[in-house]
Protein backbone atom coordinates (compact mmCIF):
# COMPACT_ATOMS: atom_id res chain seq x y z
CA UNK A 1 152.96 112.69 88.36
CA UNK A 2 152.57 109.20 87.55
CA UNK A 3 149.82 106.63 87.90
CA UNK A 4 150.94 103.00 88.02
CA UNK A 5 147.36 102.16 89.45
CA UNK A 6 145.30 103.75 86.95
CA UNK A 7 143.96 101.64 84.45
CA UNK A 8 145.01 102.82 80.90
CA UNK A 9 142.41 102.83 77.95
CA UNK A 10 144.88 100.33 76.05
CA UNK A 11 143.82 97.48 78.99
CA UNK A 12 140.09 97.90 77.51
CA UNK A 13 140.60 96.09 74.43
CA UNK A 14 142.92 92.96 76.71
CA UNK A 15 140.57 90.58 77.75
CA UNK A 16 140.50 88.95 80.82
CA UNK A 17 140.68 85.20 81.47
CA UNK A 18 137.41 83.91 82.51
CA UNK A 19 139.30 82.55 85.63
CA UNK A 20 140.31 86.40 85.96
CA UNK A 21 136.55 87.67 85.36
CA UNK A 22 135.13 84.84 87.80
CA UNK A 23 137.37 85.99 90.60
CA UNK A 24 136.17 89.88 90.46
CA UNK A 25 132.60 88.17 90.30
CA UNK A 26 132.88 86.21 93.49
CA UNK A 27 134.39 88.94 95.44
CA UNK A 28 131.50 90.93 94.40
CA UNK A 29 129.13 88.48 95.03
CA UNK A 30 131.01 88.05 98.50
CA UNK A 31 130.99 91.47 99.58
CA UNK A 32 126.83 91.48 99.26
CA UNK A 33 124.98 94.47 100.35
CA UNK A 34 128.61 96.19 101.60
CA UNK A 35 130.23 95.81 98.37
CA UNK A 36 133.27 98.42 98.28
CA UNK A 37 133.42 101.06 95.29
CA UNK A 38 136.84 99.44 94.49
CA UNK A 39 135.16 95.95 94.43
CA UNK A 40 132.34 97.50 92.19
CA UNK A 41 134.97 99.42 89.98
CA UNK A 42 137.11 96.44 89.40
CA UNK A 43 134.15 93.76 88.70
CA UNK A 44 132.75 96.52 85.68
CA UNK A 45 136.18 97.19 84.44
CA UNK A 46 136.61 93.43 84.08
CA UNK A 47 133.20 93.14 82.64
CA UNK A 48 134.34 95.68 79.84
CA UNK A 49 137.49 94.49 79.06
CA UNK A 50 135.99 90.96 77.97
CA UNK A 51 135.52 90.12 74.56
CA UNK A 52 131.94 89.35 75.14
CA UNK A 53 129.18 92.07 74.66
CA UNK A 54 126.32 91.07 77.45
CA UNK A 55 129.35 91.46 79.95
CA UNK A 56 130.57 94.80 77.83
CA UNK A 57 126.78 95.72 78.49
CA UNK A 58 126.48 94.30 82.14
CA UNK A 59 129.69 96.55 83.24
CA UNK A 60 128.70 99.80 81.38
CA UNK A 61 124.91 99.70 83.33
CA UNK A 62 126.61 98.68 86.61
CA UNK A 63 129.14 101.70 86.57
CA UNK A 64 125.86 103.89 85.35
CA UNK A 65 123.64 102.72 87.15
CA UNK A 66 125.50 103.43 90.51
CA UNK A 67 127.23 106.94 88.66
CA UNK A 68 123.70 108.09 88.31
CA UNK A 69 122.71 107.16 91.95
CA UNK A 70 125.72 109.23 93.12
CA UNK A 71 124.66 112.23 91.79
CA UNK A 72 121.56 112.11 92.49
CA UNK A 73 119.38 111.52 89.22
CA UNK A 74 117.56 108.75 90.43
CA UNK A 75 115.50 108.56 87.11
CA UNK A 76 118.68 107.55 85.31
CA UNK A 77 120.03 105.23 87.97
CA UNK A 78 116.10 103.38 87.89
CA UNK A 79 116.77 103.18 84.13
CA UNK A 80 119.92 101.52 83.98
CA UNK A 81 119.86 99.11 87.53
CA UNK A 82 116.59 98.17 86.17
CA UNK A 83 118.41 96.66 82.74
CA UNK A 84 121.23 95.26 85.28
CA UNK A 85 118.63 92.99 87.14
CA UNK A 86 116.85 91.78 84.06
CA UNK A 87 120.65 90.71 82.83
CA UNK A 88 121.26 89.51 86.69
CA UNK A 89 118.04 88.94 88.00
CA UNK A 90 119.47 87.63 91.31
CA UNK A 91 122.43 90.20 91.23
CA UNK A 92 122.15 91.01 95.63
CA UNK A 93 124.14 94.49 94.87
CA UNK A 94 121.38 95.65 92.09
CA UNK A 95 118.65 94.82 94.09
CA UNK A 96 120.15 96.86 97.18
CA UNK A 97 120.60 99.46 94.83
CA UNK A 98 116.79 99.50 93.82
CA UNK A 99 115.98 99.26 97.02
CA UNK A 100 118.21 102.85 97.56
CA UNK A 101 117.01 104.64 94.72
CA UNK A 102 113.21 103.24 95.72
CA UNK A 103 113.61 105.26 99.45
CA UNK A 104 115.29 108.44 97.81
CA UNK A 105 112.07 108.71 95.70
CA UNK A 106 109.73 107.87 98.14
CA UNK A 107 111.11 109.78 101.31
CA UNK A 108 110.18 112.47 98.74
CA UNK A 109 113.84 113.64 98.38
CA UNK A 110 113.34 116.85 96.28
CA UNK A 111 115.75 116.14 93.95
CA UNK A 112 114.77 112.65 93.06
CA UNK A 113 111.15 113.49 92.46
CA UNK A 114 112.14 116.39 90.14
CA UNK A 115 114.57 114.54 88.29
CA UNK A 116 111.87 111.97 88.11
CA UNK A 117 109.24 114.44 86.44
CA UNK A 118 112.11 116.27 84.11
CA UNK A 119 112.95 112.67 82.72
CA UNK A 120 109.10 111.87 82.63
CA UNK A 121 108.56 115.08 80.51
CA UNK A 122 110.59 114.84 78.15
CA UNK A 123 109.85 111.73 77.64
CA UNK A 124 106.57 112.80 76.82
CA UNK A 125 107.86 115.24 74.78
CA UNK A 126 109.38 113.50 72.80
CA UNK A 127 107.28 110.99 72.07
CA UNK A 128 105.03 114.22 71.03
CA UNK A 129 107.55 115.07 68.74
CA UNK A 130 108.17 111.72 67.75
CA UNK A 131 104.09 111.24 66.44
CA UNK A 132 104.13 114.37 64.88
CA UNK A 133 107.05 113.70 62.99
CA UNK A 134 105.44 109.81 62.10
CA UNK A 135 101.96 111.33 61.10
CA UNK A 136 103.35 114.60 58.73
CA UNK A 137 105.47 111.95 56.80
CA UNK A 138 102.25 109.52 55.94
């Protein structure tokens, strides 16, 4: 079976003009609030393929960011749409998408607020360990 529409891992390291990368911007930007998956998909693979790292960053955080709202682990998606909108504070999509994760939290969706306290605890452990680790080495 063949893909001809599948973007191969070679296209990563082939940058895109940035008459090419403004294009999948503005039809992202266009779309607003009902931005398509493909839309999405094709702005972050642009973003990655460019030679420049904040958009390297900028498209790895957007495809996270909305990966980790899919499946549910809100904690994660927070994380990274949070680092999206300090990149792109005025980014309409991000914001929609804060405002998403914001209700699945708060309509005390079962799996949000758990994922929420399993990130928040090991967070805490960790920074536990982390202490312990600092203070036995003085």
């Amino acid at each position: 079976m063949k893909f001809d529409s599948v973007p191969l891992l070679q296209d990563a390291e082939i940058a895109l003009s940035p008459a090419e990368l403004e294009v999948l911007r503005r039809q992202y930007i266009k779309e607003g609030e009902y931005v398509t998956v493909q839309t999405k998909f094709n702005y972050a693979w642009g973003l990655i393929r460019s030679a420049k790292t904040d958009h390297i960053e900028l498209g790895i955080k957007l495809l996270t960011a909305i990966g980790n709202f899919k499946i549910s682990n809100y904690a994660e998606a927070r994380r990274f749409n949070d680092q999206l909108l300090k990149l792109e504070p005025r980014n309409e999509q991000a914001a929609g998408l804060k405002k998403l994760i914001d209700e699945k939290v708060s309509t005390g969706s079962t799996k949000g607020v758990i994922g929420l306290a399993i990130v928040s605890g090991v967070v805490a452990v960790g920074a536990a360990l982390i202490a312990a680790v600092v203070k036995r080495s003085k």
